[in-house]
N, C-alpha and C. Protein backbone atom coordinates (compact mmCIF):
# COMPACT_ATOMS: atom_id res chain seq x y z
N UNK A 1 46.56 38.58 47.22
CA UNK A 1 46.42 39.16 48.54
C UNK A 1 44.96 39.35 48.91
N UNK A 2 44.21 39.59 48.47
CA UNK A 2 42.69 40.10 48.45
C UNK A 2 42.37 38.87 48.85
N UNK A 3 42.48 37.53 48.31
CA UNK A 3 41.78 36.06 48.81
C UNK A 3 42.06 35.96 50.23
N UNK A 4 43.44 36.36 50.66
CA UNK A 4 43.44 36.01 52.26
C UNK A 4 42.31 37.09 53.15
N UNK A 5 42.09 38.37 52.42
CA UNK A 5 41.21 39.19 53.46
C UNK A 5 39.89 38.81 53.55
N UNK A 6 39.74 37.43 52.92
CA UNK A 6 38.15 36.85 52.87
C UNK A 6 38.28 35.85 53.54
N UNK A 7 39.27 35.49 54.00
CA UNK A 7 39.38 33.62 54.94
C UNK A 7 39.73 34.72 56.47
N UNK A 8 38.88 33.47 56.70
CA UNK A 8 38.92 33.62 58.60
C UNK A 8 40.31 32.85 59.20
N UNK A 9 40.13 33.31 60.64
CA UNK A 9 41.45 33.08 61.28
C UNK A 9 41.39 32.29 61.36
N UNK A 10 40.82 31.20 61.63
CA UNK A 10 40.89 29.67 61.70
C UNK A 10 41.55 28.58 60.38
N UNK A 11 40.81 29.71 58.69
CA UNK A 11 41.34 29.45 57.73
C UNK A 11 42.64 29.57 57.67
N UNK A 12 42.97 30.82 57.93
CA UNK A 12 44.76 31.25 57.72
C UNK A 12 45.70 30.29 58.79
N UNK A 13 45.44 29.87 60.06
CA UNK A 13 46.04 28.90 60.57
C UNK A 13 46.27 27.74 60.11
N UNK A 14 45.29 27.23 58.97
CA UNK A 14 45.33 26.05 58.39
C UNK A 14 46.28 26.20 57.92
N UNK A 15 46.09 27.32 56.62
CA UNK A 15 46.81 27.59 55.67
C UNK A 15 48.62 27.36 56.25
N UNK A 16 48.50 27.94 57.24
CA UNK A 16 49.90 27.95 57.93
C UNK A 16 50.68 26.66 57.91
N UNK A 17 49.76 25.91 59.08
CA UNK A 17 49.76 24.31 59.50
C UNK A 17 49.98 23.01 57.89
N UNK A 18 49.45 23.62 57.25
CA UNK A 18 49.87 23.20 55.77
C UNK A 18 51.09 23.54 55.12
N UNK A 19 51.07 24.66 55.13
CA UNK A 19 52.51 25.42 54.36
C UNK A 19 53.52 24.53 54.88
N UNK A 20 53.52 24.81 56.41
CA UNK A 20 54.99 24.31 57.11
C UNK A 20 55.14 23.16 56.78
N UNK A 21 54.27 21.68 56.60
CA UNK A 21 54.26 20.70 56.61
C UNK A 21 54.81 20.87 55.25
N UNK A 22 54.22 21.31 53.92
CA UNK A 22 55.43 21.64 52.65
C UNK A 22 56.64 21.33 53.10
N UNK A 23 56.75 22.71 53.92
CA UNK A 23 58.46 23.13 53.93
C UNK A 23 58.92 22.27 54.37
N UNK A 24 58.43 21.75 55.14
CA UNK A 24 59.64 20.19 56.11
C UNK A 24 59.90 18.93 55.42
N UNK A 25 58.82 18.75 54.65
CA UNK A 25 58.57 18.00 53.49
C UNK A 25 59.83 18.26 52.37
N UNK A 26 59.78 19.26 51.87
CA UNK A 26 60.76 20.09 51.16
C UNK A 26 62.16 19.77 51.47
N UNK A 27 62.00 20.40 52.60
CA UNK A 27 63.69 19.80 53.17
C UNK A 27 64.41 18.72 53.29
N UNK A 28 63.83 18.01 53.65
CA UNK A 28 63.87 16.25 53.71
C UNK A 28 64.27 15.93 52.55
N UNK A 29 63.33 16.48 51.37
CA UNK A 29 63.78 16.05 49.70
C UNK A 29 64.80 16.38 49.74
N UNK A 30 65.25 17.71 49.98
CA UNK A 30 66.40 18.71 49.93
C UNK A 30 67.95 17.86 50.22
N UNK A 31 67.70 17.75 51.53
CA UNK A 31 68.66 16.93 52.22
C UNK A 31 69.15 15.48 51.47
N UNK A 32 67.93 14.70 50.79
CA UNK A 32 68.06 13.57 49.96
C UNK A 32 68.27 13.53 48.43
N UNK A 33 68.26 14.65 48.31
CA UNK A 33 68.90 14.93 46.63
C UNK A 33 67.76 14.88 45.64
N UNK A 34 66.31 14.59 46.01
CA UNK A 34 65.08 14.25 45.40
C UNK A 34 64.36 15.73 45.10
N UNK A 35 64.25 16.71 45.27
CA UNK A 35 63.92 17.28 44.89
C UNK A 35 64.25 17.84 43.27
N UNK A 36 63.44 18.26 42.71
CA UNK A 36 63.53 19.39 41.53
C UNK A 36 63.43 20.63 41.07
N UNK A 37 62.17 21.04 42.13
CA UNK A 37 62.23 22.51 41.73
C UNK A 37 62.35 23.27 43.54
N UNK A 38 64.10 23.94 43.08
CA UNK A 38 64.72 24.42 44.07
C UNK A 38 63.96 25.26 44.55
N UNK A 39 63.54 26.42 43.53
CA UNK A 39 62.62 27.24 44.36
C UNK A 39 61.60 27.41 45.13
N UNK A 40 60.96 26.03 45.23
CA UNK A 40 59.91 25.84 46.28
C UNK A 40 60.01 26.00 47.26
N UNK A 41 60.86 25.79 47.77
CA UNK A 41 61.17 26.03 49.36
C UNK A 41 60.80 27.90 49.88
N UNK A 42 61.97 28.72 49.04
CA UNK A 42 61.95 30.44 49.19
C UNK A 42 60.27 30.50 49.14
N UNK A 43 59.37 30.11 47.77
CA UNK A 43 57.93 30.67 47.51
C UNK A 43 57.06 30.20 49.12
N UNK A 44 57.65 28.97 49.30
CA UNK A 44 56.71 28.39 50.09
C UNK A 44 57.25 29.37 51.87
N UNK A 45 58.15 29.81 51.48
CA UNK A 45 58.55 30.44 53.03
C UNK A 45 58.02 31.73 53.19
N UNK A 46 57.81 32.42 51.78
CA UNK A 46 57.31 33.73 51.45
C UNK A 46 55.53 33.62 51.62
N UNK A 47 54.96 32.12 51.56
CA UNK A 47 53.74 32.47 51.66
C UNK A 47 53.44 32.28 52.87
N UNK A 48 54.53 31.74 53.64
CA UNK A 48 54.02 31.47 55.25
C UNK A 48 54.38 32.91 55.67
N UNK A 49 55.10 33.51 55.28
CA UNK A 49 55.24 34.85 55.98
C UNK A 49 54.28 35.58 55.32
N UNK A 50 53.44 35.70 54.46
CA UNK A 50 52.75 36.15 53.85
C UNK A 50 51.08 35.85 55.00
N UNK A 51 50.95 34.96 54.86
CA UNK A 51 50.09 34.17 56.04
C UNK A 51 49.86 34.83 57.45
N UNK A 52 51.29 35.04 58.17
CA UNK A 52 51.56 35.29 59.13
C UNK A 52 51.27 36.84 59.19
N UNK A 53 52.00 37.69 58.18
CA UNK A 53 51.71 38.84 58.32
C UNK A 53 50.21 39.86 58.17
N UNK A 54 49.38 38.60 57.72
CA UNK A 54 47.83 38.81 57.51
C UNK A 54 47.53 38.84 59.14
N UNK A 55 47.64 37.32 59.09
CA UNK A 55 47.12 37.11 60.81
C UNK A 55 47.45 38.42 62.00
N UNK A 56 48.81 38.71 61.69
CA UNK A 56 49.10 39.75 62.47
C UNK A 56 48.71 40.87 62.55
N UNK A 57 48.40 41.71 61.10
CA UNK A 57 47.36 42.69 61.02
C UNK A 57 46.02 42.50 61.91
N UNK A 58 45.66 41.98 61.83
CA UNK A 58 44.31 41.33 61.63
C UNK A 58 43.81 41.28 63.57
N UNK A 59 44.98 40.98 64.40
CA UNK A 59 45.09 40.71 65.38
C UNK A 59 45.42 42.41 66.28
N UNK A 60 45.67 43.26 65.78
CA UNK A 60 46.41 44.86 66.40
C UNK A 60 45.08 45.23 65.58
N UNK A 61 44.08 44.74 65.09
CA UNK A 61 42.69 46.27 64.45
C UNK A 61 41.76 45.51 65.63
């Protein structure tokens, strides 16, 4: 948690714009039976909300 309060907003949007591209990525495997590790998807949804909920602080100070 401490690494995101050192990246700028421009950083954490990346971060975002990346994540999601994972997840869709993810799914696609998902849908095609290619994937292996199931849990990627939940971690990777937890860090976009993780992401998001920075940005949002960050945006109400």
């Amino acid at each position: 948690m401490t690494e995101l309060k050192e990246k700028t907003v421009q950083d954490i949007g990346k971060l975002i714009a990346d994540n999601r591209g994972k997840l869709q990525a993810f799914r696609f495997a998902a849908a095609g039976s290619k994937t292996k590790n199931v849990k990627e998807g939940r971690n990777l949804r937890r860090e976009i909300a993780r992401l998001l909920t920075e940005l949002a602080s960050r945006k109400t100070k």
